[in-house]
C-alpha atoms as a PDB file:
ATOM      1  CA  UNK A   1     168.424 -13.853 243.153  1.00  0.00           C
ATOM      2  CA  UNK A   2     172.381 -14.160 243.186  1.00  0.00           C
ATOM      3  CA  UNK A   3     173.297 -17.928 242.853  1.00  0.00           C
ATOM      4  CA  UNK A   4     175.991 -19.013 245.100  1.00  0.00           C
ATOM      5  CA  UNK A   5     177.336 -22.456 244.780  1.00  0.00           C
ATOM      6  CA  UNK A   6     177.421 -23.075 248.808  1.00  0.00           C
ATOM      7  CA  UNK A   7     177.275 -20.863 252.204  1.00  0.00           C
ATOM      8  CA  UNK A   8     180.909 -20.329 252.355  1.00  0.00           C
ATOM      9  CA  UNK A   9     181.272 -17.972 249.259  1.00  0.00           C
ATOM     10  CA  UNK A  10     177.881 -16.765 250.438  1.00  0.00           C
ATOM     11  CA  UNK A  11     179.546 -15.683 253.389  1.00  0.00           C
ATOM     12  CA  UNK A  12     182.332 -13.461 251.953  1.00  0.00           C
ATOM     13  CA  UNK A  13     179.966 -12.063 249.903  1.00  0.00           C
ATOM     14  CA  UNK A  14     178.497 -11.169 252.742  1.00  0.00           C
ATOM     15  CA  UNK A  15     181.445  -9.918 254.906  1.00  0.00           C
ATOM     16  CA  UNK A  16     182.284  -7.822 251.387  1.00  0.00           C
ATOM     17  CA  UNK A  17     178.763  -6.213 251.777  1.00  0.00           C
ATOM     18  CA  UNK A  18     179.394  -5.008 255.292  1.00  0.00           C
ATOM     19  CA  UNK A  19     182.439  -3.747 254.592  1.00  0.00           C
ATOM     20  CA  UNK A  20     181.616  -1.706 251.768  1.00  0.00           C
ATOM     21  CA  UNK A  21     178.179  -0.709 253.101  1.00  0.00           C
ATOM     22  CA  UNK A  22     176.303  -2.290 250.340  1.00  0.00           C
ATOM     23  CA  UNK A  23     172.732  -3.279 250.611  1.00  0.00           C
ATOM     24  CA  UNK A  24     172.600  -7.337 251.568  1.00  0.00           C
ATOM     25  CA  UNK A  25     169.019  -8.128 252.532  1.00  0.00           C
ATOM     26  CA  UNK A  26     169.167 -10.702 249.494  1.00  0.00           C
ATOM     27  CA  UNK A  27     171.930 -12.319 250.303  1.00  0.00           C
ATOM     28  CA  UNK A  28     171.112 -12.634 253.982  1.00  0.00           C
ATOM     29  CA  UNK A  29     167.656 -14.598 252.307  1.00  0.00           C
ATOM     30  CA  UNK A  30     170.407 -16.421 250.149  1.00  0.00           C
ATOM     31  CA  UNK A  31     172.482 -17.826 253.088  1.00  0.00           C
ATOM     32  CA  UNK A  32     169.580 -18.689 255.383  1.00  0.00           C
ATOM     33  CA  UNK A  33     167.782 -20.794 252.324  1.00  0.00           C
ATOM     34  CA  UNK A  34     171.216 -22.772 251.766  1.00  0.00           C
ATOM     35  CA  UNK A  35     171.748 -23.166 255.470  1.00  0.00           C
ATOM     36  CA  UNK A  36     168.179 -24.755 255.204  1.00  0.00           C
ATOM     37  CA  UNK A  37     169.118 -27.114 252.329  1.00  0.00           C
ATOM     38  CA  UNK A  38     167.983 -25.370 249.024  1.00  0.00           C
ATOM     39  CA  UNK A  39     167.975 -22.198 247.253  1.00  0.00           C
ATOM     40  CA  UNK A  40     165.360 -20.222 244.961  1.00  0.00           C
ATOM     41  CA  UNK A  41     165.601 -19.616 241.295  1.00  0.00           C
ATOM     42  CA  UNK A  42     162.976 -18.162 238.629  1.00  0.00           C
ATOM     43  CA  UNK A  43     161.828 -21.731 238.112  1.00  0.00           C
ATOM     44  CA  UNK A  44     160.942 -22.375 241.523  1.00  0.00           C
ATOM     45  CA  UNK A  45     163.115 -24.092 244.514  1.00  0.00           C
ATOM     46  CA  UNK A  46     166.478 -25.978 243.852  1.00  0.00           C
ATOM     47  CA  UNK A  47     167.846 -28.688 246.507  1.00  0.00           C
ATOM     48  CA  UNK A  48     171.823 -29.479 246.645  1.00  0.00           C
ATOM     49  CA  UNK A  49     173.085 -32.912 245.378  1.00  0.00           C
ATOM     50  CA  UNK A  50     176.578 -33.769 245.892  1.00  0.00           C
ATOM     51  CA  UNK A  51     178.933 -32.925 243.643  1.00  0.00           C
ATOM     52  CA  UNK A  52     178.066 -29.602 242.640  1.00  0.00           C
ATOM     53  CA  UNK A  53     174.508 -30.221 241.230  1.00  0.00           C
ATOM     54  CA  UNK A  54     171.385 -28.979 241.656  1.00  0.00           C
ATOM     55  CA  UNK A  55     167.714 -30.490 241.099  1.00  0.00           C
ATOM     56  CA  UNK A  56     164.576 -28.394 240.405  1.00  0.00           C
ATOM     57  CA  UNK A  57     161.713 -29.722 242.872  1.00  0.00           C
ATOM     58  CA  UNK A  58     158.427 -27.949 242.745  1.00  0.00           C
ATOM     59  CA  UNK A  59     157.604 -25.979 246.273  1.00  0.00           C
ATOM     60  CA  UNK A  60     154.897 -28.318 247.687  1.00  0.00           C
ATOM     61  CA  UNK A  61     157.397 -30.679 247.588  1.00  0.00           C
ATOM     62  CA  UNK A  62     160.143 -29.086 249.325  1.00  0.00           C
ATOM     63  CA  UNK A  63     159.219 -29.931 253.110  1.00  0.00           C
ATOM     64  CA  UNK A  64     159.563 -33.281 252.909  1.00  0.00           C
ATOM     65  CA  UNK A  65     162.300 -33.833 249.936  1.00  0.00           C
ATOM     66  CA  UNK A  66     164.741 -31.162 252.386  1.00  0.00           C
ATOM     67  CA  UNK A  67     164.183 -33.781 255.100  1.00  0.00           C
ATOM     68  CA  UNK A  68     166.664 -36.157 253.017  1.00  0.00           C
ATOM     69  CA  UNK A  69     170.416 -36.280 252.054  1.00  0.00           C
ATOM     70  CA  UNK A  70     170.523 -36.425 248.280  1.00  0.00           C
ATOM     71  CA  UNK A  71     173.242 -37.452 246.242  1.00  0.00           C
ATOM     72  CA  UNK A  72     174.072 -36.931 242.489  1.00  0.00           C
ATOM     73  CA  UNK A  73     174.226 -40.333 241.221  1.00  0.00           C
ATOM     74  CA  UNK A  74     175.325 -41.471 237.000  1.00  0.00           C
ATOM     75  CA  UNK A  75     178.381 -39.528 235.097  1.00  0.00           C
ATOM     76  CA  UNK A  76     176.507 -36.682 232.745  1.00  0.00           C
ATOM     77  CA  UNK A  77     176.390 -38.948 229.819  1.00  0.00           C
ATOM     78  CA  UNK A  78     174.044 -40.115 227.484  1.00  0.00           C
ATOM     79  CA  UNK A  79     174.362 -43.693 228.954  1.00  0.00           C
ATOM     80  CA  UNK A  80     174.049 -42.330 232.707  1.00  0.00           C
ATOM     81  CA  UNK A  81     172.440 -39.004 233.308  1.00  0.00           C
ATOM     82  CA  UNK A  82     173.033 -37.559 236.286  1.00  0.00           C
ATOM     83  CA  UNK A  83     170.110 -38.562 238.941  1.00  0.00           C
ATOM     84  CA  UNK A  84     169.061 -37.460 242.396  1.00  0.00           C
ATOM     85  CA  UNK A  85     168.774 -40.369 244.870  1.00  0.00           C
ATOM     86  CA  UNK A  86     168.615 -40.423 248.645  1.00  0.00           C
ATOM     87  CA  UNK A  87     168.915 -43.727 251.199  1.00  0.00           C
ATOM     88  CA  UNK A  88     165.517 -43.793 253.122  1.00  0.00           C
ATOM     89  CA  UNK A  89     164.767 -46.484 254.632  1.00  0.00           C
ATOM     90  CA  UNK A  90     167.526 -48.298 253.873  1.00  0.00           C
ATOM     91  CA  UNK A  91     167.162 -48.813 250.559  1.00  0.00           C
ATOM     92  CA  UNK A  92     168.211 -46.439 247.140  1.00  0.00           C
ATOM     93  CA  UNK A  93     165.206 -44.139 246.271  1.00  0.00           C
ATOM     94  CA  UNK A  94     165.179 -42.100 243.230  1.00  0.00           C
ATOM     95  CA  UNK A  95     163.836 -38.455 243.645  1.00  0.00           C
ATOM     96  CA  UNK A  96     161.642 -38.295 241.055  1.00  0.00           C
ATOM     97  CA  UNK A  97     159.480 -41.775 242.573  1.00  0.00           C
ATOM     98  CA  UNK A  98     159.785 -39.985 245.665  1.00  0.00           C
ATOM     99  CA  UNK A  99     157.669 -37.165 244.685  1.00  0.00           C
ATOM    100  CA  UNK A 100     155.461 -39.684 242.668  1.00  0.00           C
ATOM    101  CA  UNK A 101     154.811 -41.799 245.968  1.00  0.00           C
ATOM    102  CA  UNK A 102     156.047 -44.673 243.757  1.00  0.00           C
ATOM    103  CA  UNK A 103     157.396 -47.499 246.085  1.00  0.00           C
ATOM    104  CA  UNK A 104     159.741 -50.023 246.274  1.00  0.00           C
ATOM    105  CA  UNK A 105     157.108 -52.238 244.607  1.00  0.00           C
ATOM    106  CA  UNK A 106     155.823 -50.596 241.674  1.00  0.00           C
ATOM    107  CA  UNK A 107     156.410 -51.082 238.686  1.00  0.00           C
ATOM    108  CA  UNK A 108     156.087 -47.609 237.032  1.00  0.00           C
ATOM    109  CA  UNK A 109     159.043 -45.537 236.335  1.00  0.00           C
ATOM    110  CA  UNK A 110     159.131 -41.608 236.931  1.00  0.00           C
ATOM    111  CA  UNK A 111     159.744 -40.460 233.567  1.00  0.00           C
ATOM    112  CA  UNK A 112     161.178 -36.553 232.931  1.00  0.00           C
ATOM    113  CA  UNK A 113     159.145 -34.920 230.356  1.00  0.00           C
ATOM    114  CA  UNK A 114     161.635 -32.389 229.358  1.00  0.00           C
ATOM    115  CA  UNK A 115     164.547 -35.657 229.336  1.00  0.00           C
ATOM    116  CA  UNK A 116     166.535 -33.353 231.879  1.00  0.00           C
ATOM    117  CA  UNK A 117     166.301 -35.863 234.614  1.00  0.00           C
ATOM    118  CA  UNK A 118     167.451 -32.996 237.603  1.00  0.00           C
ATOM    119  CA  UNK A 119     164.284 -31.121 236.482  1.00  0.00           C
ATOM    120  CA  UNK A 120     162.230 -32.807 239.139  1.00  0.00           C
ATOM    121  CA  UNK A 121     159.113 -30.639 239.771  1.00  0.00           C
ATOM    122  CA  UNK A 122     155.941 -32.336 239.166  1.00  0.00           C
ATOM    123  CA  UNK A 123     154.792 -30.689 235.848  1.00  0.00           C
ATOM    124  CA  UNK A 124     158.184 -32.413 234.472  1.00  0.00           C
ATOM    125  CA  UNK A 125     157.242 -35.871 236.082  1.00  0.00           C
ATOM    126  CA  UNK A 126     154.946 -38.818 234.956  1.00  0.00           C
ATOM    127  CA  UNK A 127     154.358 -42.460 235.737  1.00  0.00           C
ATOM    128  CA  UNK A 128     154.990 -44.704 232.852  1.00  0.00           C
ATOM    129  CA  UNK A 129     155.411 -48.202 232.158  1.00  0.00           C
ATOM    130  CA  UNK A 130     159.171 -49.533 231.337  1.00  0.00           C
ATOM    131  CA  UNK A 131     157.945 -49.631 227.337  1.00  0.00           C
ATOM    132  CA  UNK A 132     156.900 -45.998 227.543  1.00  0.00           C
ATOM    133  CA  UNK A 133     160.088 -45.073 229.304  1.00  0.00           C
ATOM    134  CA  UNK A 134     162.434 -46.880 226.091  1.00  0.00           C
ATOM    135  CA  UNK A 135     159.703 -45.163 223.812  1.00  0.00           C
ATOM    136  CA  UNK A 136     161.313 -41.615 225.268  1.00  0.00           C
ATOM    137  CA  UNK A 137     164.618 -42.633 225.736  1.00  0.00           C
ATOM    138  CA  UNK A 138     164.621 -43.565 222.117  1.00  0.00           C
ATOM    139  CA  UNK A 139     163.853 -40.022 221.116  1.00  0.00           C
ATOM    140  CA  UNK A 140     165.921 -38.210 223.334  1.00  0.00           C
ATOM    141  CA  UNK A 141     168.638 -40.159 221.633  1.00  0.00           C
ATOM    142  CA  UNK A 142     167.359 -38.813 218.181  1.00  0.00           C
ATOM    143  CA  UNK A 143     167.500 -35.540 219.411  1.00  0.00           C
ATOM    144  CA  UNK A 144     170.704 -35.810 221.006  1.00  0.00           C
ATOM    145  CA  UNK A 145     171.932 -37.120 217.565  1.00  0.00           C
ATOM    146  CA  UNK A 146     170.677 -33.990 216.156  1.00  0.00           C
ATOM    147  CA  UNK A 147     172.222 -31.335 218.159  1.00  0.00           C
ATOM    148  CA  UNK A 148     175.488 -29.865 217.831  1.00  0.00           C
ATOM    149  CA  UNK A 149     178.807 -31.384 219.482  1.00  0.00           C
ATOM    150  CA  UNK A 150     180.611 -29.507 221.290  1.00  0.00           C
ATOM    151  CA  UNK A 151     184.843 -28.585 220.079  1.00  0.00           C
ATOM    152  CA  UNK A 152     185.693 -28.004 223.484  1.00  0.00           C
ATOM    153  CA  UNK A 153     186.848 -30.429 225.921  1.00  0.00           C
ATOM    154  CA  UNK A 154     184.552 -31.092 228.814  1.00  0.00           C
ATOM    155  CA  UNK A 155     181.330 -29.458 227.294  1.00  0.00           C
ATOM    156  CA  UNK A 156     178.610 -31.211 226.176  1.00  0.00           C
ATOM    157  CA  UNK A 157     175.312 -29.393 225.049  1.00  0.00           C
ATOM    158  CA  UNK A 158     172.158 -30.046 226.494  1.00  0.00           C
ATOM    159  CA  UNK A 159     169.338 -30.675 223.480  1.00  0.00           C
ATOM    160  CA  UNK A 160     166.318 -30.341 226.719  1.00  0.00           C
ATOM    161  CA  UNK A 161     167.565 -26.361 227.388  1.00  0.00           C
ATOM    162  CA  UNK A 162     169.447 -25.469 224.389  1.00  0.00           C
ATOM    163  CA  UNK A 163     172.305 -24.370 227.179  1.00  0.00           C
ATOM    164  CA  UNK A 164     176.139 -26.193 226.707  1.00  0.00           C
ATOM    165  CA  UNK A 165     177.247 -28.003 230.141  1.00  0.00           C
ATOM    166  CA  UNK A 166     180.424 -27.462 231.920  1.00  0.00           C
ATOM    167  CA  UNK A 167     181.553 -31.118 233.326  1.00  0.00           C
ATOM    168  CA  UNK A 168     185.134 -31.580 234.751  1.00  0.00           C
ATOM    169  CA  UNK A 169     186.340 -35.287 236.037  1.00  0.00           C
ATOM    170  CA  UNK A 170     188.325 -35.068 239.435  1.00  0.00           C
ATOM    171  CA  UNK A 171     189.756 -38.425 241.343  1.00  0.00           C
ATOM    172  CA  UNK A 172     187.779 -40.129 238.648  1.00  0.00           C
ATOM    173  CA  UNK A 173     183.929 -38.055 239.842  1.00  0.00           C
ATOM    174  CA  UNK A 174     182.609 -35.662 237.536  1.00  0.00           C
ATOM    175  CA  UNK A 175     181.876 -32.313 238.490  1.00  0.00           C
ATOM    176  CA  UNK A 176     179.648 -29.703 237.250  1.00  0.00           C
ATOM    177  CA  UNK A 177     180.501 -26.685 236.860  1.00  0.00           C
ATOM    178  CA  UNK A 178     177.182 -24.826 235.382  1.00  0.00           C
ATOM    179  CA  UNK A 179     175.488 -24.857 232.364  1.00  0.00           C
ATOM    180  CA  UNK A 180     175.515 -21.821 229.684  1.00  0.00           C
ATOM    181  CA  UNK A 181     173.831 -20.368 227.097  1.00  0.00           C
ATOM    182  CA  UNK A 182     177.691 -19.695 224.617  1.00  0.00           C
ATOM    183  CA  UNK A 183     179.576 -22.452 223.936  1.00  0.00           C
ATOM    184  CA  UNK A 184     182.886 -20.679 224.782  1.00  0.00           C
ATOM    185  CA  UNK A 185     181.755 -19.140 228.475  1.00  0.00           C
ATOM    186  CA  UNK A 186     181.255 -23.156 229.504  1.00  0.00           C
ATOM    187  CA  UNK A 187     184.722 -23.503 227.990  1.00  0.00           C
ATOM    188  CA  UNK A 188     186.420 -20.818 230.162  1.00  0.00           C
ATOM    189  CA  UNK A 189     184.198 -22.510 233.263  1.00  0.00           C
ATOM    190  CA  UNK A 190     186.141 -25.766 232.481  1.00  0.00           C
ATOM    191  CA  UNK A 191     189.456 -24.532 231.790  1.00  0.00           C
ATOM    192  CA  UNK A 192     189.264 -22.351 235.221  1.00  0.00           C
ATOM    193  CA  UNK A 193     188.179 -25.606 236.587  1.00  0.00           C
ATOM    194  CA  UNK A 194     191.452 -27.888 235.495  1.00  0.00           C
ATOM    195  CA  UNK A 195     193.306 -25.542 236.687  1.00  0.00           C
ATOM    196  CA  UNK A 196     192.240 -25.562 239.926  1.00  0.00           C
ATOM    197  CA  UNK A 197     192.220 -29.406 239.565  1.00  0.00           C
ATOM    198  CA  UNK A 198     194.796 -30.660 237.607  1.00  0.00           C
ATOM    199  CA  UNK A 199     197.557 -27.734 237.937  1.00  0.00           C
ATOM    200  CA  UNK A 200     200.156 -27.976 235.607  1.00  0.00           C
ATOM    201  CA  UNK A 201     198.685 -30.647 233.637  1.00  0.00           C
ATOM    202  CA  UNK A 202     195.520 -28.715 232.927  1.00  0.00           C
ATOM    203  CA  UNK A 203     194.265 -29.910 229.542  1.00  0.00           C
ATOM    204  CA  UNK A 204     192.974 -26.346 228.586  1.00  0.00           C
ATOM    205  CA  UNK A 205     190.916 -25.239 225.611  1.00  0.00           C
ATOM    206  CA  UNK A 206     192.223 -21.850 225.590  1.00  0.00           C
ATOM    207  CA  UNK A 207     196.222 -22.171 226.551  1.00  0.00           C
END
């Protein structure tokens, strides 16, 4: 399925279909699933954070998870991953406890199996203790010290998909701008990015 970023490009793709005649059952499917607060992929569902990023969710969790605002939380680095959290309740709730039913009280943490904490569908997730949770952290750091670093300014690879990230900083926020299997494609994504952003100060990799 075409992936579209939010309703509005949606909808010139759309208008661009009419125009030219073009088949756009799909994309009709596309715009009413973002209108409803998520989109599908090959992997299963996908719910909009803020910010540009997506989170995987698996689809007998997507009822209740779409009844929430959710909000890309951390800066994309090692340090602070991004994470999906929502206010219910009044209080700060992680996604991944949320589809764990782990509350306020409990001391378990929602650990991501595959270290890509926006890969929240239940066959990544698992309750651990805070010891188990360093135990993992701890290797994802190995791994992440064995993976190639990026030349390019503003992509990072990701060691849980192979694919190099696209990350752009704007009034101080990150934003993401995609992930991709070459190394140079995510640099094009960020140097269309800053200048879109930045202008004539655009830091580019490829002037």
């Amino acid at each position: 399925m075409a992936d579209f970023q939010n309703d509005r490009s949606l909808l010139d793709a759309l208008i661009e279909c009419i125009e030219k005649d073009i088949d756009s059952s799909e994309l009709v499917q596309n715009y009413h699933d973002l209108r409803r607060g998520y989109r599908f992929t090959p992997d299963g569902p996908e719910i909009p954070l803020t910010r540009g990023y997506w989170s995987k969710i698996s689809p007998e969790d997507l009822e209740a998870v779409v009844q929430h605002k959710w909000f890309a939380v951390g800066d994309d680095t090692r340090a602070h991953p991004v994470t999906a959290r929502a206010k219910i309740d009044g209080r700060a709730v992680q996604l991944g406890r949320f589809v764990l039913g782990l509350g306020a009280g409990d001391p378990l943490i929602a650990d991501h199996v595959n270290y890509d904490t926006l890969d929240n569908r239940r066959c990544n997730l698992r309750a651990v203790t805070k010891t188990e949770s360093a135990q993992h952290r701890r290797a994802w750091s190995r791994k992440l010290k064995a993976g190639p670093t990026s030349k390019h300014k503003g992509v990072y690879w990701r060691p849980d998909n192979g694919l190099w990230r696209a990350v752009i900083k704007f009034q101080g926020q990150p934003i993401s701008l995609g992930q991709f299997a070459d190394e140079d494609d995510a640099a094009r994504a960020y140097d269309s990015a800053a200048r879109r952003y930045h202008g004539q100060f655009a830091e580019l990799n490829y002037g």
